[in-house]
PDB file of N, CA and C in Angstrom:
ATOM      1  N   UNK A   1      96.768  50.908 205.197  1.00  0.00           N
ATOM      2  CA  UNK A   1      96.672  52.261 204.688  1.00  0.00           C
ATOM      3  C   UNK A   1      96.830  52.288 203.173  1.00  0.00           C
ATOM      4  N   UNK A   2      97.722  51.892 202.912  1.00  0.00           N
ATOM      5  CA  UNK A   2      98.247  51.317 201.084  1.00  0.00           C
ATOM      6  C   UNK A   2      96.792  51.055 200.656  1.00  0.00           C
ATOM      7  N   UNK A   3      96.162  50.168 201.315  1.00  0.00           N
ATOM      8  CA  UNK A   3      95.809  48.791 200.563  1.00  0.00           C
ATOM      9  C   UNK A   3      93.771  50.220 200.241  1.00  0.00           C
ATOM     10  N   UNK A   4      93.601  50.992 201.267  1.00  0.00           N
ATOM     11  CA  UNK A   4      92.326  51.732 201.248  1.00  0.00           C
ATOM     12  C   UNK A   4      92.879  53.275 199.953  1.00  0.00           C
ATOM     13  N   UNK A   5      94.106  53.273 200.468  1.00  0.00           N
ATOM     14  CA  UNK A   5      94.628  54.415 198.918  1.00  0.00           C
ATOM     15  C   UNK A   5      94.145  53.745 197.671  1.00  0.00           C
ATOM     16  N   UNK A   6      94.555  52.706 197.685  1.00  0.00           N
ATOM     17  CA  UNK A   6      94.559  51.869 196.523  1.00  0.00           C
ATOM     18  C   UNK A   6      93.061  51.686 196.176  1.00  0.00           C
ATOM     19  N   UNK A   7      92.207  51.286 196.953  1.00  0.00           N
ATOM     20  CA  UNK A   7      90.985  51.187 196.571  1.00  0.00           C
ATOM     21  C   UNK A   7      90.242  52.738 196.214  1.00  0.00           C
ATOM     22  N   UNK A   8      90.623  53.481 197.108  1.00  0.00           N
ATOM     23  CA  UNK A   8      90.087  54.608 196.531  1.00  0.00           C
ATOM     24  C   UNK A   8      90.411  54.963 195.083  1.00  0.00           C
ATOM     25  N   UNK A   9      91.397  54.854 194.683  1.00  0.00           N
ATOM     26  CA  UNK A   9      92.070  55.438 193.292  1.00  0.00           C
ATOM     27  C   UNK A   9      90.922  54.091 192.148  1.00  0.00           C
ATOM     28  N   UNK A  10      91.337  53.328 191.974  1.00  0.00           N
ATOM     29  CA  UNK A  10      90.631  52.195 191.345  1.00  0.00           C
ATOM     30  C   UNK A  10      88.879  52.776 191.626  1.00  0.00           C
ATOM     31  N   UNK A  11      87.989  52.997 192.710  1.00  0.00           N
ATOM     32  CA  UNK A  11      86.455  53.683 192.313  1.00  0.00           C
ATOM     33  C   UNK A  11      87.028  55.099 191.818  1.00  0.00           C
ATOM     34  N   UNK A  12      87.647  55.955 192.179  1.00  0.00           N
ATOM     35  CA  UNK A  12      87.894  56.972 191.146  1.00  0.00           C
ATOM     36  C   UNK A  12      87.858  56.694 189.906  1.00  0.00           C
ATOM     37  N   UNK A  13      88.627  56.006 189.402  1.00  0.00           N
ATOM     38  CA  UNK A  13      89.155  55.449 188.294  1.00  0.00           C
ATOM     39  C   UNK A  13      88.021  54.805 187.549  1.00  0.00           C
ATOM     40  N   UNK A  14      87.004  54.022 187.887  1.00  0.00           N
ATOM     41  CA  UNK A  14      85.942  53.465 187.934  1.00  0.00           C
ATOM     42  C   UNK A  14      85.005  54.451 187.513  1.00  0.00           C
ATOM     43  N   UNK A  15      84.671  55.529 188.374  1.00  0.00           N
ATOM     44  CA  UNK A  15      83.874  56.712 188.215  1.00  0.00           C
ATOM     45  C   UNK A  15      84.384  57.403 186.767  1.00  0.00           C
ATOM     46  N   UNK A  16      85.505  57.828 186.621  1.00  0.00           N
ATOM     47  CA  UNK A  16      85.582  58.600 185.631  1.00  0.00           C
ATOM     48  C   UNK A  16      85.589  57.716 184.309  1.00  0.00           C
ATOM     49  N   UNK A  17      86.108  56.792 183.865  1.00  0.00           N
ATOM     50  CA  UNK A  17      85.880  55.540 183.030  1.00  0.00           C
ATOM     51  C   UNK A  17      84.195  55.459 182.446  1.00  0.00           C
ATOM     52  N   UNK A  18      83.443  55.317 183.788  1.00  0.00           N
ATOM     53  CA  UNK A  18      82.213  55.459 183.423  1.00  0.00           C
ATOM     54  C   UNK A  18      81.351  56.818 183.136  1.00  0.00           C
ATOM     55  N   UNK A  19      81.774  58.110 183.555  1.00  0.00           N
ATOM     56  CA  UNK A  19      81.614  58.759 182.836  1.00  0.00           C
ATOM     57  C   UNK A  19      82.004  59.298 181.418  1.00  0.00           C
ATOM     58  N   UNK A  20      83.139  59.040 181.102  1.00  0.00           N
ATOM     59  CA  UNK A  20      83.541  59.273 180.292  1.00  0.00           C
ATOM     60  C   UNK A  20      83.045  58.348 178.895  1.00  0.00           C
ATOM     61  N   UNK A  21      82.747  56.779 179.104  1.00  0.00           N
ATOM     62  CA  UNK A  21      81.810  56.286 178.382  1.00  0.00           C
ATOM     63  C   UNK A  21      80.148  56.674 177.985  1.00  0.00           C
ATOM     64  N   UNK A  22      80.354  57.334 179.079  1.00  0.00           N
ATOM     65  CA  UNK A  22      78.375  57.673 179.314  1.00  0.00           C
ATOM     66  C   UNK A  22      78.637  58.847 178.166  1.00  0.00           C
ATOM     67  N   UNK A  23      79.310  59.831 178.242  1.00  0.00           N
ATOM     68  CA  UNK A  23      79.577  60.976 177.640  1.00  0.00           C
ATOM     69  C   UNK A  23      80.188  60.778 176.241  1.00  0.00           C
ATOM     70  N   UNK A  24      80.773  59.741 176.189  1.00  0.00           N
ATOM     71  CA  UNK A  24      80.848  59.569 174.674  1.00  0.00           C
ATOM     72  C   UNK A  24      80.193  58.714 173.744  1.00  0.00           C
ATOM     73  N   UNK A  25      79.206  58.194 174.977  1.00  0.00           N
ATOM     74  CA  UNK A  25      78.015  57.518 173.637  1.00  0.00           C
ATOM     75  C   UNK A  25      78.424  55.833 173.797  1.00  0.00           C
ATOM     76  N   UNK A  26      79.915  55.252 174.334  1.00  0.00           N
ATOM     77  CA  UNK A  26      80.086  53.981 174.097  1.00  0.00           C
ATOM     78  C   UNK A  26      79.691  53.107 174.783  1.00  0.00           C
ATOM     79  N   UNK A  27      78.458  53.661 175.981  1.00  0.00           N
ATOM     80  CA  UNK A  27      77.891  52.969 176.942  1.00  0.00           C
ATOM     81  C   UNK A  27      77.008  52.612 175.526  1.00  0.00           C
ATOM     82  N   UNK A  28      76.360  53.288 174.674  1.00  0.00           N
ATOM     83  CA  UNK A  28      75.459  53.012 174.023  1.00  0.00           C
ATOM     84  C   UNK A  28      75.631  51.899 173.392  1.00  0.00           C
ATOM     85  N   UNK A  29      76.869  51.439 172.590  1.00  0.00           N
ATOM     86  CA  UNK A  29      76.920  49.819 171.700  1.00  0.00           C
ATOM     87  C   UNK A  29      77.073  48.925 172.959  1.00  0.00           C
ATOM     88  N   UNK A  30      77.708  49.094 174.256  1.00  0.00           N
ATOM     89  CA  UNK A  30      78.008  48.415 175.177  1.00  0.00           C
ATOM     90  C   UNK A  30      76.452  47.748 175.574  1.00  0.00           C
ATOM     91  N   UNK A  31      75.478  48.606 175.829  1.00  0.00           N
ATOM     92  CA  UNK A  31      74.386  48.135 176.278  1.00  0.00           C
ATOM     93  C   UNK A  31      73.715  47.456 174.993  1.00  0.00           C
ATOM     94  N   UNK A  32      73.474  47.908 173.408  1.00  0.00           N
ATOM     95  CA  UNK A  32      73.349  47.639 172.357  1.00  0.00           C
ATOM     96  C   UNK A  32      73.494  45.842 172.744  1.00  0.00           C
ATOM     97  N   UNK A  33      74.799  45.772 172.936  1.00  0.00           N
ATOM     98  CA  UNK A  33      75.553  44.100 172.559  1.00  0.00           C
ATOM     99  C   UNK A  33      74.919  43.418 173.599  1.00  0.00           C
ATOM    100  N   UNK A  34      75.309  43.771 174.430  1.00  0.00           N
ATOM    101  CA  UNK A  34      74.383  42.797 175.838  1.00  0.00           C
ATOM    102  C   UNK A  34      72.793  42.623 175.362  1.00  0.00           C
ATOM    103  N   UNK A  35      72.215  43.701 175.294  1.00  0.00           N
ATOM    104  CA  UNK A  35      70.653  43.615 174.690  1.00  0.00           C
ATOM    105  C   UNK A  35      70.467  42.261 173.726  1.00  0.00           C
ATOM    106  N   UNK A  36      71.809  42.495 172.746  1.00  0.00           N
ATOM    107  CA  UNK A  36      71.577  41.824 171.634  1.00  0.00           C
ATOM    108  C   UNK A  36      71.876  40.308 171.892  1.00  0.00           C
ATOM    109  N   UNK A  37      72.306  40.217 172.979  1.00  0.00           N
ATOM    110  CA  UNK A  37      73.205  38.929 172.894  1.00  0.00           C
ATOM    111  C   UNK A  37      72.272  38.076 173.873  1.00  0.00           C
ATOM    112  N   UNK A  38      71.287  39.102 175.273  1.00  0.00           N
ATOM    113  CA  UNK A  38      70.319  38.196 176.092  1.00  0.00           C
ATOM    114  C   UNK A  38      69.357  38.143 175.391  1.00  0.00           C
ATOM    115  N   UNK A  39      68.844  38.702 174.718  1.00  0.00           N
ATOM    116  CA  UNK A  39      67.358  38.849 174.059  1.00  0.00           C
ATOM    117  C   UNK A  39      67.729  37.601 172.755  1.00  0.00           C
ATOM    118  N   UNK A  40      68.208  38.522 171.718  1.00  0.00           N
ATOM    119  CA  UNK A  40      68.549  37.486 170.322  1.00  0.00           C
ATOM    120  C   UNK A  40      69.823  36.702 170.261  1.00  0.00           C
ATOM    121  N   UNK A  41      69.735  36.103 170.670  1.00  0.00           N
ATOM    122  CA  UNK A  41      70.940  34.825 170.850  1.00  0.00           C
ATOM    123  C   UNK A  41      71.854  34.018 169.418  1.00  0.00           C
ATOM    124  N   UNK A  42      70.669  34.533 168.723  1.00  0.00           N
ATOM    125  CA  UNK A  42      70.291  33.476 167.332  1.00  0.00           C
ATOM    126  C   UNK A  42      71.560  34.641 166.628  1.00  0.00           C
ATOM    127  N   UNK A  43      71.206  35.630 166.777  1.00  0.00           N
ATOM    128  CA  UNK A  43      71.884  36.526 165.313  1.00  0.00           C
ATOM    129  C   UNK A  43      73.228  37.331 165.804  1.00  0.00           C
ATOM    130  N   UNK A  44      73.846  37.647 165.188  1.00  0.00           N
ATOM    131  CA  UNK A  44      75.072  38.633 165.383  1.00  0.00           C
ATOM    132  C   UNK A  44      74.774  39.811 165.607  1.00  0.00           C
ATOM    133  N   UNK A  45      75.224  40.325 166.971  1.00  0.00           N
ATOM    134  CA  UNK A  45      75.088  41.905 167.131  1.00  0.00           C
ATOM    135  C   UNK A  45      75.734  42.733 165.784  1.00  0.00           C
ATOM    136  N   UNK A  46      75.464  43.391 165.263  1.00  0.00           N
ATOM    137  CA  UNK A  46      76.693  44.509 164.823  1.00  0.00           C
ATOM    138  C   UNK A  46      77.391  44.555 164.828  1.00  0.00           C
ATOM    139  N   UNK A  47      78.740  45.210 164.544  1.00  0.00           N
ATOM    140  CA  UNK A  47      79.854  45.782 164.327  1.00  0.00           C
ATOM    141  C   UNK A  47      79.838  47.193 165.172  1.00  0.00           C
ATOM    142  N   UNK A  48      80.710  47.701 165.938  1.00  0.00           N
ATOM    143  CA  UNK A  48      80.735  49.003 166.262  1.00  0.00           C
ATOM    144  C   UNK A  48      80.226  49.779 165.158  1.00  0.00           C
ATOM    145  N   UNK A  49      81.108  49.865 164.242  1.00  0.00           N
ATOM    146  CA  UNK A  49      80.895  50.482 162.760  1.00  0.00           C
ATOM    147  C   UNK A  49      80.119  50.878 162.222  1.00  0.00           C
ATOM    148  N   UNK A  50      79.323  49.578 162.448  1.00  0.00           N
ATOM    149  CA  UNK A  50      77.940  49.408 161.539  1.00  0.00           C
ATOM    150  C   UNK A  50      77.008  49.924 162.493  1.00  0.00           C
ATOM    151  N   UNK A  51      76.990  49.727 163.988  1.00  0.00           N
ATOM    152  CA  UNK A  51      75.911  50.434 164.530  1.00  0.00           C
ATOM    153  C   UNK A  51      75.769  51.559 164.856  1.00  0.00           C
ATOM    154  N   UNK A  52      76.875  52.373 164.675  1.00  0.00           N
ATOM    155  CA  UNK A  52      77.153  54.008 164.936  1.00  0.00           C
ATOM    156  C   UNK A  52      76.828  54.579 163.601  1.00  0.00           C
ATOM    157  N   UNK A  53      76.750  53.591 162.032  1.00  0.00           N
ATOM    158  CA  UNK A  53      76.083  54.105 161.238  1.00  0.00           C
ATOM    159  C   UNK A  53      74.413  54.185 161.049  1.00  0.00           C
ATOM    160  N   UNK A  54      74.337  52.887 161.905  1.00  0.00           N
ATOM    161  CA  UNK A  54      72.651  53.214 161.815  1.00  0.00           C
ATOM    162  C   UNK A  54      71.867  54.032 162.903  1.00  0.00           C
ATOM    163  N   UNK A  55      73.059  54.333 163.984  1.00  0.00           N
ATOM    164  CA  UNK A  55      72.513  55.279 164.561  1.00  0.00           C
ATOM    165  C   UNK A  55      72.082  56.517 164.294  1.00  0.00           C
ATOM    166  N   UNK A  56      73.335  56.748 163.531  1.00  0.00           N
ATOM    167  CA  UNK A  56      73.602  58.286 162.702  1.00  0.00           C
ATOM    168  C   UNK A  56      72.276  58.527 161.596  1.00  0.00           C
ATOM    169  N   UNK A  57      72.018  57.210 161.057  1.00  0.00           N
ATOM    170  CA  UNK A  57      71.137  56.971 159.711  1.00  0.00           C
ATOM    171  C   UNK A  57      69.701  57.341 160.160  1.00  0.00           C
ATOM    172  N   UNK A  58      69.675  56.737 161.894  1.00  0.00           N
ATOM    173  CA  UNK A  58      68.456  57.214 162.351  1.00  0.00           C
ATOM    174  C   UNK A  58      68.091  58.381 162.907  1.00  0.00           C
ATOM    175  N   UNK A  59      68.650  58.750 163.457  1.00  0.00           N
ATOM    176  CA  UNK A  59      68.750  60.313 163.479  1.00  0.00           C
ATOM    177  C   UNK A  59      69.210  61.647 162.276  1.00  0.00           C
ATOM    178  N   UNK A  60      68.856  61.102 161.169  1.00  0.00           N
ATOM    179  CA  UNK A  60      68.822  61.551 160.065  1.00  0.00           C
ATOM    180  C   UNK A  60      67.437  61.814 159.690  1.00  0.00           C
ATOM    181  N   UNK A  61      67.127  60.441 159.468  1.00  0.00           N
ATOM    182  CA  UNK A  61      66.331  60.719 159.463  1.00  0.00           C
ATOM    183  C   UNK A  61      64.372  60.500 159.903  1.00  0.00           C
ATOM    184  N   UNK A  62      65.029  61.230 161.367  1.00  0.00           N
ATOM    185  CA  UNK A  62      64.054  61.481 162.415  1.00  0.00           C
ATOM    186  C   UNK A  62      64.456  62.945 163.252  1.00  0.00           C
ATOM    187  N   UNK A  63      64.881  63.860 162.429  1.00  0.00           N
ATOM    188  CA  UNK A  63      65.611  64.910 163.453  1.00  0.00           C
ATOM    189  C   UNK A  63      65.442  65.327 164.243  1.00  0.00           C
ATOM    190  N   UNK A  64      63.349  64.925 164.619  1.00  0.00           N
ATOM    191  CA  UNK A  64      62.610  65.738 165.927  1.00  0.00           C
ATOM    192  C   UNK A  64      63.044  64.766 167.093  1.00  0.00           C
ATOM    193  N   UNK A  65      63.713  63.662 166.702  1.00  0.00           N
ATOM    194  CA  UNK A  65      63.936  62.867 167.898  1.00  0.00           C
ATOM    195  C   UNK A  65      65.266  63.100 169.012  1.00  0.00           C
ATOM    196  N   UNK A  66      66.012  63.944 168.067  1.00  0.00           N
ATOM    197  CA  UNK A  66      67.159  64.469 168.740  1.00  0.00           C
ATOM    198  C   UNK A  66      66.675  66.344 169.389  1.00  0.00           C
ATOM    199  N   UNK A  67      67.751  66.340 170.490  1.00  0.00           N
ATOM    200  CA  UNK A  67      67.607  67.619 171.018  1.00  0.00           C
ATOM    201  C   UNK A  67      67.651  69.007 170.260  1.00  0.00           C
ATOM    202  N   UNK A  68      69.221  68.880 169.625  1.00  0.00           N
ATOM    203  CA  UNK A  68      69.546  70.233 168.518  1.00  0.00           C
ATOM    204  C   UNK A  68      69.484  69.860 166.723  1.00  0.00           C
TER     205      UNK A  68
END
């Protein structure tokens, strides 16, 4: 009985974790790095830092590409 509480709480836990990444955008460098790391092997992903600035940089300037 413990042991199915327990699992339930942990996919809860699971679920909201992953929404809460989805919703704040950090799925975005998450998938970013993996991309970067199976595809180009050779070069260094980014920096968080640095890629939330060129995100920002690109949606600057491209504004029709965003919603509002």
């Amino acid at each position: 009985m413990a042991a199915a509480v327990t699992d339930h709480v942990r996919r809860v836990w699971r679920a909201v974790a992953w929404y809460v990444n989805g919703v704040t955008g950090q799925s975005r460098y998450t998938a970013y790095v993996t991309h970067e790391r199976e595809r180009h092997p050779d070069r260094e992903p980014l920096t968080e830092r640095e890629f939330w600035r060129a995100h920002y940089a690109q949606q600057d300037a491209d504004p029709g590409a965003r919603c509002c």
